[in-house]
C-alpha atoms as a PDB file:
ATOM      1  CA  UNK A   1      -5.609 -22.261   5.390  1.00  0.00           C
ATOM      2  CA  UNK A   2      -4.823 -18.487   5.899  1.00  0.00           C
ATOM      3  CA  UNK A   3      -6.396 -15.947   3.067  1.00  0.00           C
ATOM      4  CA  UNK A   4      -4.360 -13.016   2.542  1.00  0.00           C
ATOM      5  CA  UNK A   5      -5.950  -9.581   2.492  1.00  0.00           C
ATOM      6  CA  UNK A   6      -4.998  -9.143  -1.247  1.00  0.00           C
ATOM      7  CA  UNK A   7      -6.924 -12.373  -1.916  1.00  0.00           C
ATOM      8  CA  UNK A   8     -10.280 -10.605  -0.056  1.00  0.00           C
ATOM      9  CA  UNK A   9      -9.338  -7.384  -2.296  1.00  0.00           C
ATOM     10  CA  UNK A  10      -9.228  -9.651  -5.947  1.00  0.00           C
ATOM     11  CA  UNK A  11     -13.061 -10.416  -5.027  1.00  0.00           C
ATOM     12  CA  UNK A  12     -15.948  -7.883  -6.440  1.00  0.00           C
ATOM     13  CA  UNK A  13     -18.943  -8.525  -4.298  1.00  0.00           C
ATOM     14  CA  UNK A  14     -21.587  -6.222  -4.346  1.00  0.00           C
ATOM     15  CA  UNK A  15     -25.461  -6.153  -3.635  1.00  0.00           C
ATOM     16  CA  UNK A  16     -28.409  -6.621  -5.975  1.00  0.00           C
ATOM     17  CA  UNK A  17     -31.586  -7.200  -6.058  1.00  0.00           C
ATOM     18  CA  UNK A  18     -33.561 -10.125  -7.414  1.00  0.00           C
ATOM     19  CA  UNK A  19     -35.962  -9.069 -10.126  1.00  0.00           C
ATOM     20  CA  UNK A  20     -36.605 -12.416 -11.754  1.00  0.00           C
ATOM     21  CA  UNK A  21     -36.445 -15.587 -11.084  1.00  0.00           C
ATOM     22  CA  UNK A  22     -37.539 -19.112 -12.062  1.00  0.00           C
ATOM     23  CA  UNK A  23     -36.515 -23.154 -12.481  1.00  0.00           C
ATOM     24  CA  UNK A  24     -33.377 -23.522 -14.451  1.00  0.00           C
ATOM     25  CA  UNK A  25     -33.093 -25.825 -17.220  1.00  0.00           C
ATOM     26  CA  UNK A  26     -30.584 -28.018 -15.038  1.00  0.00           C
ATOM     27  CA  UNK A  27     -30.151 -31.960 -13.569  1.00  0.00           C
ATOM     28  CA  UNK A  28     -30.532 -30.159  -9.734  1.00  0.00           C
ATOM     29  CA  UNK A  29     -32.958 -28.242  -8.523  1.00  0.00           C
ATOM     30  CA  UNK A  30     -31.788 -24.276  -9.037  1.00  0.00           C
ATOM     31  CA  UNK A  31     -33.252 -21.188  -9.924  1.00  0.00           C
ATOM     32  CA  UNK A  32     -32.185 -19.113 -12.450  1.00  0.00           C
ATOM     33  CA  UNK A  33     -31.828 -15.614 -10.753  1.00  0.00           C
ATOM     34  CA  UNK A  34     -31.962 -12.147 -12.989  1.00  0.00           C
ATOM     35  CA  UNK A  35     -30.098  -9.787 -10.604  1.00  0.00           C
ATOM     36  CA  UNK A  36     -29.593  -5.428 -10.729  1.00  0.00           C
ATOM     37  CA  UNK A  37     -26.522  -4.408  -9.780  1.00  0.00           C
ATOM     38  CA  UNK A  38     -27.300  -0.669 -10.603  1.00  0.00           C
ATOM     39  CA  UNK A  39     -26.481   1.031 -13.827  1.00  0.00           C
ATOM     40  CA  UNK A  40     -22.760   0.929 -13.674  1.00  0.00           C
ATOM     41  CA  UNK A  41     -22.938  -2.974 -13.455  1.00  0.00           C
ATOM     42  CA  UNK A  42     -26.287  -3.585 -14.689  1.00  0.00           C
ATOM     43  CA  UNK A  43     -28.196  -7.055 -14.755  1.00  0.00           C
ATOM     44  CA  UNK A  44     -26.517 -10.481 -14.240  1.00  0.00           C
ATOM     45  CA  UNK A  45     -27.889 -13.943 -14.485  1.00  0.00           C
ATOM     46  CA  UNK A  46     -27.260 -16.296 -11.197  1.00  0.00           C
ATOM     47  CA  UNK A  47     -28.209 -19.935 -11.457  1.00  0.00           C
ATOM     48  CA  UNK A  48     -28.195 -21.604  -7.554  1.00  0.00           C
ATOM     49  CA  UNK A  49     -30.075 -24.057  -5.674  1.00  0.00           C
ATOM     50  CA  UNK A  50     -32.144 -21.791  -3.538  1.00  0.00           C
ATOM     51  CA  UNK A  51     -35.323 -24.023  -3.966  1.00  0.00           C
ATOM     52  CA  UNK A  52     -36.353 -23.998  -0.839  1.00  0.00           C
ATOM     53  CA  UNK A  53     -37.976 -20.660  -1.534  1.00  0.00           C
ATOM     54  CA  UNK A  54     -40.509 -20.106  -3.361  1.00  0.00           C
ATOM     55  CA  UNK A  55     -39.508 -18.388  -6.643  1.00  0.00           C
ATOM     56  CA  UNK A  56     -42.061 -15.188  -6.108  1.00  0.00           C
ATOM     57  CA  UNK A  57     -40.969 -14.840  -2.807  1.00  0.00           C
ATOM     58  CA  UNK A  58     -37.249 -14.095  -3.956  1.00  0.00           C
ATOM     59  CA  UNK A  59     -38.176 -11.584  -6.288  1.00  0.00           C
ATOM     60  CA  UNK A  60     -36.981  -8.074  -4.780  1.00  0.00           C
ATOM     61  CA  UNK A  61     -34.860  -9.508  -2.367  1.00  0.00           C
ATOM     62  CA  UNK A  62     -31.464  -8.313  -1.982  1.00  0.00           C
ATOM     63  CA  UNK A  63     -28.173 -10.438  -2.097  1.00  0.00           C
ATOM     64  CA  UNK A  64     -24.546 -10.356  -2.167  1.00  0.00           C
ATOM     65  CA  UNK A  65     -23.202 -11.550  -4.598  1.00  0.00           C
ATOM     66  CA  UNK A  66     -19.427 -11.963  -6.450  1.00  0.00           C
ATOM     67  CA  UNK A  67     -19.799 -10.540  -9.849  1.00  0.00           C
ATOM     68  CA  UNK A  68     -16.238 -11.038 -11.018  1.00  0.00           C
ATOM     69  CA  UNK A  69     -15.597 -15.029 -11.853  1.00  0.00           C
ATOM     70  CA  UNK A  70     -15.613 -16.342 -15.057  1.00  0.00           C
ATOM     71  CA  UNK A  71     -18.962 -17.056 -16.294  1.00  0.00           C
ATOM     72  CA  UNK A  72     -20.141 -21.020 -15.478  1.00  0.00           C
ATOM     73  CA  UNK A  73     -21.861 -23.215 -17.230  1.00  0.00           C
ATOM     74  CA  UNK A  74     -24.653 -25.409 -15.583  1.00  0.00           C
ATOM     75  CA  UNK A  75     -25.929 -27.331 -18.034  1.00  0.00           C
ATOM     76  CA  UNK A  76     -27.895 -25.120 -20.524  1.00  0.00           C
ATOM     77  CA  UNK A  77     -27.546 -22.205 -18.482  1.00  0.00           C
ATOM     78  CA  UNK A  78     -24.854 -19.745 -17.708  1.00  0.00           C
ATOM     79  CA  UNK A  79     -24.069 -17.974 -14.112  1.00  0.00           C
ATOM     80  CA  UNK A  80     -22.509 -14.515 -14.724  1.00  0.00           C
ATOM     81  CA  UNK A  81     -22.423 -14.214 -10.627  1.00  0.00           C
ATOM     82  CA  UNK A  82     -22.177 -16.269  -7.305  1.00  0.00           C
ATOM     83  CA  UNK A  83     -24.876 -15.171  -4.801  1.00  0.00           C
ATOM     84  CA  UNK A  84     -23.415 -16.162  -1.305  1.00  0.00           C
ATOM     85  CA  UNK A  85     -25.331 -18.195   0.872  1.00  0.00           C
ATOM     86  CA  UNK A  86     -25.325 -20.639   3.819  1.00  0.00           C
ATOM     87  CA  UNK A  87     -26.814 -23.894   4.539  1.00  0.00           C
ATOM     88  CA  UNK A  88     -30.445 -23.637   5.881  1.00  0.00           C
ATOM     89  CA  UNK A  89     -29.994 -25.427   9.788  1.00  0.00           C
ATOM     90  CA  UNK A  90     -32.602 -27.572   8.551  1.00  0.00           C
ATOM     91  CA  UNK A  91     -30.435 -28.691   5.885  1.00  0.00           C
ATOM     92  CA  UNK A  92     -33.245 -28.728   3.066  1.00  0.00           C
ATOM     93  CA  UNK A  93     -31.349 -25.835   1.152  1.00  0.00           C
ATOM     94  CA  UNK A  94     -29.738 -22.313   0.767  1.00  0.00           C
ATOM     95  CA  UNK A  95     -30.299 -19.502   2.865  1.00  0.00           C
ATOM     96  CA  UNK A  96     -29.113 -16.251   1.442  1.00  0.00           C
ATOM     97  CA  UNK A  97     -26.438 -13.460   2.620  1.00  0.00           C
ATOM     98  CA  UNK A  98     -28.483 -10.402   2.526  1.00  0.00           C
ATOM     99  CA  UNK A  99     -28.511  -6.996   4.405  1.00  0.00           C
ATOM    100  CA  UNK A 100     -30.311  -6.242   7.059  1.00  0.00           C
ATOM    101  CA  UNK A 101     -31.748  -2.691   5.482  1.00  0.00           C
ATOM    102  CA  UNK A 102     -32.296  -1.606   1.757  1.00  0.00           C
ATOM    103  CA  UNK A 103     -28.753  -0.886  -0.184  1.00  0.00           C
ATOM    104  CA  UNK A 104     -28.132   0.696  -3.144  1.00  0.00           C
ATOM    105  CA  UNK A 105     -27.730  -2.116  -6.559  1.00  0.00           C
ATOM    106  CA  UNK A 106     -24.169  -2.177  -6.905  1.00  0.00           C
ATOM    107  CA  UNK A 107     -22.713  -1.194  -3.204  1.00  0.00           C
ATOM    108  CA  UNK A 108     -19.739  -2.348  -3.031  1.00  0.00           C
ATOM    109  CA  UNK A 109     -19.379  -5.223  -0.335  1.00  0.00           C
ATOM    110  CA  UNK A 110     -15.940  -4.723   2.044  1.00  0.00           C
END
C-alpha cells in the first residue's frame, strides 16, 4: 500500500520525555507512561507494552510519540498518545523510537 504525503502531514508526532511510569491496570503486561511534551502540549498519558524495561529505567527517556488520535481505552486506563516502537530482535518486547541526542519536549517530528 502507498501512503500519500498528506497522510504523513495529518500525523502530529513529536518528542517527550518520560517522567513517570508504572504497571497499568490492564489484562497485558503495559506500562502506563506520563509523558512532557513541553508547555504548549503539556503532559500526556501513554499506556504500551514496553515491559521489557524496567519501569525506573524509562523514566527521562525520550520518545516519539503521535499525540493526535483519539484517546483509547485499555481496560481501566486511557492512552492520550502512541509512543512508536519496534519489536526487540529478541522478540521479548518493545524497543522504543528515540533520538539519538537530547530534543526539546514538543519538537515537532518531520
Amino acid at each position: 500500500m502507498t501512503a500519500e504525503f498528506d497522510q504523513f502531514l495529518a500525523l502530529d508526532l513529536r518528542i517527550g520525555t518520560i517522567v513517570a511510569a508504572a504497571r497499568a491496570q490492564t489484562k497485558k503486561p503495559t506500562y502506563r507512561m506520563t509523558i512532557d511534551f513541553g508547555k504548549e502540549i503539556g503532559t500526556r498519558v501513554s499506556c504500551g507494552a514496553y515491559t521489557n524495561y524496567a519501569a525506573e529505567e524509562i523514566v527521562g527517556k525520550q520518545v516519539v510519540a503521535v499525540i493526535n488520535f483519539a484517546p483509547k481505552k485499555m481496560g481501566p486506563e486511557t492512552s492520550e498518545a502512541l509512543v512508536l516502537g519496534v519489536q526487540n530482535p529478541s522478540g521479548d518486547g518493545t524497543l522504543f523510537l528515540s533520538v539519538d541526542r537530547p530534543a526539546p519536549n514538543g519538537g515537532k517530528v518531520f
